[in-house]
N, C-alpha and C. Protein backbone atom coordinates (compact mmCIF):
# COMPACT_ATOMS: atom_id res chain seq x y z
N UNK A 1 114.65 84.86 91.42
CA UNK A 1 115.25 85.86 92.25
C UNK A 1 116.73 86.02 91.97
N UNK A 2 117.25 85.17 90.95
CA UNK A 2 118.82 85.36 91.10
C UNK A 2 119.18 86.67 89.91
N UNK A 3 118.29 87.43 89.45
CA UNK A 3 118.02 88.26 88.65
C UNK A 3 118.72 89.50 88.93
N UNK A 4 118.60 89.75 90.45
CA UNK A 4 118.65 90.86 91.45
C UNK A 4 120.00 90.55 91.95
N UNK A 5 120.97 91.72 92.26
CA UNK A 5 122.50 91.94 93.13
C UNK A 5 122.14 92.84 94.14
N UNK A 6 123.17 92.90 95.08
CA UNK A 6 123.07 93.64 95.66
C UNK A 6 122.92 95.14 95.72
N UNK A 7 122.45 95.86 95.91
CA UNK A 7 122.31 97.27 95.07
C UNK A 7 121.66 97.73 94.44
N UNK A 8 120.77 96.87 93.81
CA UNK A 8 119.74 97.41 92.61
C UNK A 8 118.36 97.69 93.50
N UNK A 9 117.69 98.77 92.60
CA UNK A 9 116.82 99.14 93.33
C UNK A 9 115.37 98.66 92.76
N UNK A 10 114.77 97.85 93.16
CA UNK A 10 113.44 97.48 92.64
C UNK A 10 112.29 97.84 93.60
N UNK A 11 110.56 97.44 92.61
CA UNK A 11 109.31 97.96 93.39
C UNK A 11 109.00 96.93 93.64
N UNK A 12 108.00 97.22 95.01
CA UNK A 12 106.89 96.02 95.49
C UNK A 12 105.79 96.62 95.75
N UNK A 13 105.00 96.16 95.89
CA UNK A 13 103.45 96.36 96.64
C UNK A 13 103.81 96.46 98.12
N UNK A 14 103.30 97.27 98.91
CA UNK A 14 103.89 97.71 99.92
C UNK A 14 102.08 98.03 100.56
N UNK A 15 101.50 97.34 101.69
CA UNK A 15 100.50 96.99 102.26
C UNK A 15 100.41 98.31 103.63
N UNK A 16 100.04 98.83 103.66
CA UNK A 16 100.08 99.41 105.12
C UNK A 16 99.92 98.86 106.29
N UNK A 17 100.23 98.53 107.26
CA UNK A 17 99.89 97.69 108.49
C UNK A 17 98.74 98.46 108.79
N UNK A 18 98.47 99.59 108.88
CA UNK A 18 97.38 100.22 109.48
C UNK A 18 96.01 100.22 108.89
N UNK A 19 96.49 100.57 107.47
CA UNK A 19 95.15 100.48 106.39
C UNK A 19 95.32 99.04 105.28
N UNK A 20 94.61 97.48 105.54
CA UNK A 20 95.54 96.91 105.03
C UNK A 20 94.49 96.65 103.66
N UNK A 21 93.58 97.84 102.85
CA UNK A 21 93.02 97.66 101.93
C UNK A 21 93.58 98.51 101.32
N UNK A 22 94.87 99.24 101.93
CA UNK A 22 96.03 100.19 100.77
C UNK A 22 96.94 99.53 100.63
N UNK A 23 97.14 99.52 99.23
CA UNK A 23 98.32 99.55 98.61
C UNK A 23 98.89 100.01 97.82
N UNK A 24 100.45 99.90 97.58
CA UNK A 24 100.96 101.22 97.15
C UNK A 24 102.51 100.83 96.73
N UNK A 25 103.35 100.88 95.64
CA UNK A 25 104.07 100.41 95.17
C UNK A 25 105.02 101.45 95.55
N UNK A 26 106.09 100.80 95.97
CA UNK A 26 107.63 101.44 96.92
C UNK A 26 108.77 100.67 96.25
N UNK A 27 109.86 101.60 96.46
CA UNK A 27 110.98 100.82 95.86
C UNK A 27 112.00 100.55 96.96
N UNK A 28 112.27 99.90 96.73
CA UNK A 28 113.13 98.55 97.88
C UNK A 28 114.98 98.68 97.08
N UNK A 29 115.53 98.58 98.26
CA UNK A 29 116.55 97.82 97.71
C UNK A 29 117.22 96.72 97.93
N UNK A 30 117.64 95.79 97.17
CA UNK A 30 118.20 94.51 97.27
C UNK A 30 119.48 94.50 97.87
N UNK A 31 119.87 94.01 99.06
CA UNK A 31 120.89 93.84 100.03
C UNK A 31 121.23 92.62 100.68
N UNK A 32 122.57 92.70 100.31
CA UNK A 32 122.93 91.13 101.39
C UNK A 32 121.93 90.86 102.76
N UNK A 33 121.71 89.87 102.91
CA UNK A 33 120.95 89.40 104.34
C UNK A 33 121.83 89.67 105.22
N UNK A 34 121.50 90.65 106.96
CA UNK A 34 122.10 90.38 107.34
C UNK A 34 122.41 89.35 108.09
N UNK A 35 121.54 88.43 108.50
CA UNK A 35 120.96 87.20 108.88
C UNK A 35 122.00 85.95 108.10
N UNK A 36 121.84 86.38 106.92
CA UNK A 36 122.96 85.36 106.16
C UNK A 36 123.56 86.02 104.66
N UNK A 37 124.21 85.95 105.07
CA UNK A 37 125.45 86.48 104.03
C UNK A 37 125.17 86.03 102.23
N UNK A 38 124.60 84.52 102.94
CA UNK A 38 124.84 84.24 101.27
C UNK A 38 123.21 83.91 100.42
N UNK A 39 122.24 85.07 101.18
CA UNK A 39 120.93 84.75 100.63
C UNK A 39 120.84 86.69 100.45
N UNK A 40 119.75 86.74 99.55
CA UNK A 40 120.07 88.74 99.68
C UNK A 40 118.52 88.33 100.17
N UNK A 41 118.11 90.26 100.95
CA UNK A 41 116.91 90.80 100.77
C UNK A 41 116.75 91.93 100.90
N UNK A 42 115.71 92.43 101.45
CA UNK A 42 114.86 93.91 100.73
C UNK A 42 114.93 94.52 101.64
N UNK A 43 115.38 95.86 101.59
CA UNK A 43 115.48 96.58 102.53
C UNK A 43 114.58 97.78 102.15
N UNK A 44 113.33 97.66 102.96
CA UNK A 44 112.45 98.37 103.14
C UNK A 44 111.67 99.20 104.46
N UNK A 45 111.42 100.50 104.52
CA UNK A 45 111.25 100.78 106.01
C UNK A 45 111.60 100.52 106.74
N UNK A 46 113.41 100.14 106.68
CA UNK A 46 114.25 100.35 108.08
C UNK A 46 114.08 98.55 108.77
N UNK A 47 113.41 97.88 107.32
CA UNK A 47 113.33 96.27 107.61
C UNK A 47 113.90 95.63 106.84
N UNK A 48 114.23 94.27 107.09
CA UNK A 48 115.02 93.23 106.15
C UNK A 48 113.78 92.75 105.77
N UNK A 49 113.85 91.78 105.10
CA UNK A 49 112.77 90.91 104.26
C UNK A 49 113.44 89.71 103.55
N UNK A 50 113.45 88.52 103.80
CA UNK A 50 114.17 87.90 103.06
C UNK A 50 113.63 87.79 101.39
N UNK A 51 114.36 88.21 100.01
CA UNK A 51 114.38 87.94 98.81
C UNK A 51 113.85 86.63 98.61
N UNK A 52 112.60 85.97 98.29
CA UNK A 52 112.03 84.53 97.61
C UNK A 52 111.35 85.20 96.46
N UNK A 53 110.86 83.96 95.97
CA UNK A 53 110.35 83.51 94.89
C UNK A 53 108.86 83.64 94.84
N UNK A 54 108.18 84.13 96.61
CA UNK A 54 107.01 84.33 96.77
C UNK A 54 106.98 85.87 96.68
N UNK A 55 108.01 86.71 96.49
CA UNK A 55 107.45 88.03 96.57
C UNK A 55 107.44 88.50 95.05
N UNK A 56 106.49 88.98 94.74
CA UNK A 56 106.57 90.00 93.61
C UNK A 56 107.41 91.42 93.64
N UNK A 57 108.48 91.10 93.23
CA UNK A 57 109.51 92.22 93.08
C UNK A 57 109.84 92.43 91.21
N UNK A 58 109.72 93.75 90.94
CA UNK A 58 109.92 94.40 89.78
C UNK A 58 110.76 94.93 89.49
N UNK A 59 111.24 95.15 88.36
CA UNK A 59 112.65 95.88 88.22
C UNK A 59 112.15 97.58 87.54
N UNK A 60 111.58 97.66 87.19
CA UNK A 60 111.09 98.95 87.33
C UNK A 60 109.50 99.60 87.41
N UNK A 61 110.03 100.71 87.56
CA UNK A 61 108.43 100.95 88.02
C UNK A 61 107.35 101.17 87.10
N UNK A 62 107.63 101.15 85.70
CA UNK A 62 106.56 100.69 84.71
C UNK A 62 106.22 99.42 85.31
N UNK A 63 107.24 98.20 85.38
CA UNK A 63 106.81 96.87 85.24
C UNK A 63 105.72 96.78 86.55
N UNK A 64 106.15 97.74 87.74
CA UNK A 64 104.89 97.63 88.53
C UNK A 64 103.73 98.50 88.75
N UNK A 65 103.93 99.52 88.01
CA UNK A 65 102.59 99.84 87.50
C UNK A 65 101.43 98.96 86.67
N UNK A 66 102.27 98.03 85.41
CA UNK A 66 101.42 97.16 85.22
C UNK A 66 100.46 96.24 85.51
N UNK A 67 101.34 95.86 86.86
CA UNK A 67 101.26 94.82 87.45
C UNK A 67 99.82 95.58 88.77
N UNK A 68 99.93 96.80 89.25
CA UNK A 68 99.47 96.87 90.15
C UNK A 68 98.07 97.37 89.10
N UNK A 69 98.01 98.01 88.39
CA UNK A 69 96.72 97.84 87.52
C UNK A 69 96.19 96.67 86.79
N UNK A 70 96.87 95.94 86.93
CA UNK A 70 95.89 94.69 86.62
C UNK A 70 95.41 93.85 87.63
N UNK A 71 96.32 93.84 89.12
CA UNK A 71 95.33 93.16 90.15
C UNK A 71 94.59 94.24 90.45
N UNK A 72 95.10 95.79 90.64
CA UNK A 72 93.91 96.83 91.71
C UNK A 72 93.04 97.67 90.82
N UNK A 73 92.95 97.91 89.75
CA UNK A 73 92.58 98.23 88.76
C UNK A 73 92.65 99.71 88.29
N UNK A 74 93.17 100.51 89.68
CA UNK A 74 93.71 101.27 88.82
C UNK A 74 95.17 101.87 88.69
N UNK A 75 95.55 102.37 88.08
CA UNK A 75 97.04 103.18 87.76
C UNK A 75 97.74 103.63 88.76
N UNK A 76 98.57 103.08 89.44
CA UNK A 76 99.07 103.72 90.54
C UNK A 76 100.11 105.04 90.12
N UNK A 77 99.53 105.80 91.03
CA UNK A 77 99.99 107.48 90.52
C UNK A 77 101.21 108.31 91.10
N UNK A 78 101.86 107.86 91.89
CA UNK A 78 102.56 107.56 92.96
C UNK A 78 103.81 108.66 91.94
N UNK A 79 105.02 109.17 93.23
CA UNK A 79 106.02 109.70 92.34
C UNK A 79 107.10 108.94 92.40
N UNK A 80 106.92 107.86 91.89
CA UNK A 80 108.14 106.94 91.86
C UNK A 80 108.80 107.31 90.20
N UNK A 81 109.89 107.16 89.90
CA UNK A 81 110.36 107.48 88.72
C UNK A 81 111.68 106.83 88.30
């Protein structure tokens, strides 16, 4: 995770709370915690997330297209760019 600064914009797999057999690759951005200053995380849908080593975060959205066609099998089609 020390890969990522503050500012950069990377993808995740992004689960729906409502439908949780969708998924769907979103881009996040990496932001100081505000919780703690000296750890970053993801600021997604108006939420923090703390940045570990357990989340699959990508630096671009090829790298998670790959990624999401090889666990979901297919091509996510999405207009991320």
């Amino acid at each position: 995770m020390n890969n990522f600064q503050a500012g950069d914009v990377v993808y995740v797999f992004y689960r729906n709370p409502h439908t949780q057999d969708v998924a769907n690759i979103q881009a996040a951005a990496v932001v100081n915690n505000p919780e703690n200053h000296n750890e970053l995380a993801l600021f997604l849908y108006e939420t923090y997330y703390p940045l570990s080593n357990e989340m699959a975060v990508y630096s671009t959205v090829e790298e998670a297209n790959a990624a999401y066609n090889y666990y979901y099998g297919d091509m996510f089609e999405g207009e991320l760019e």
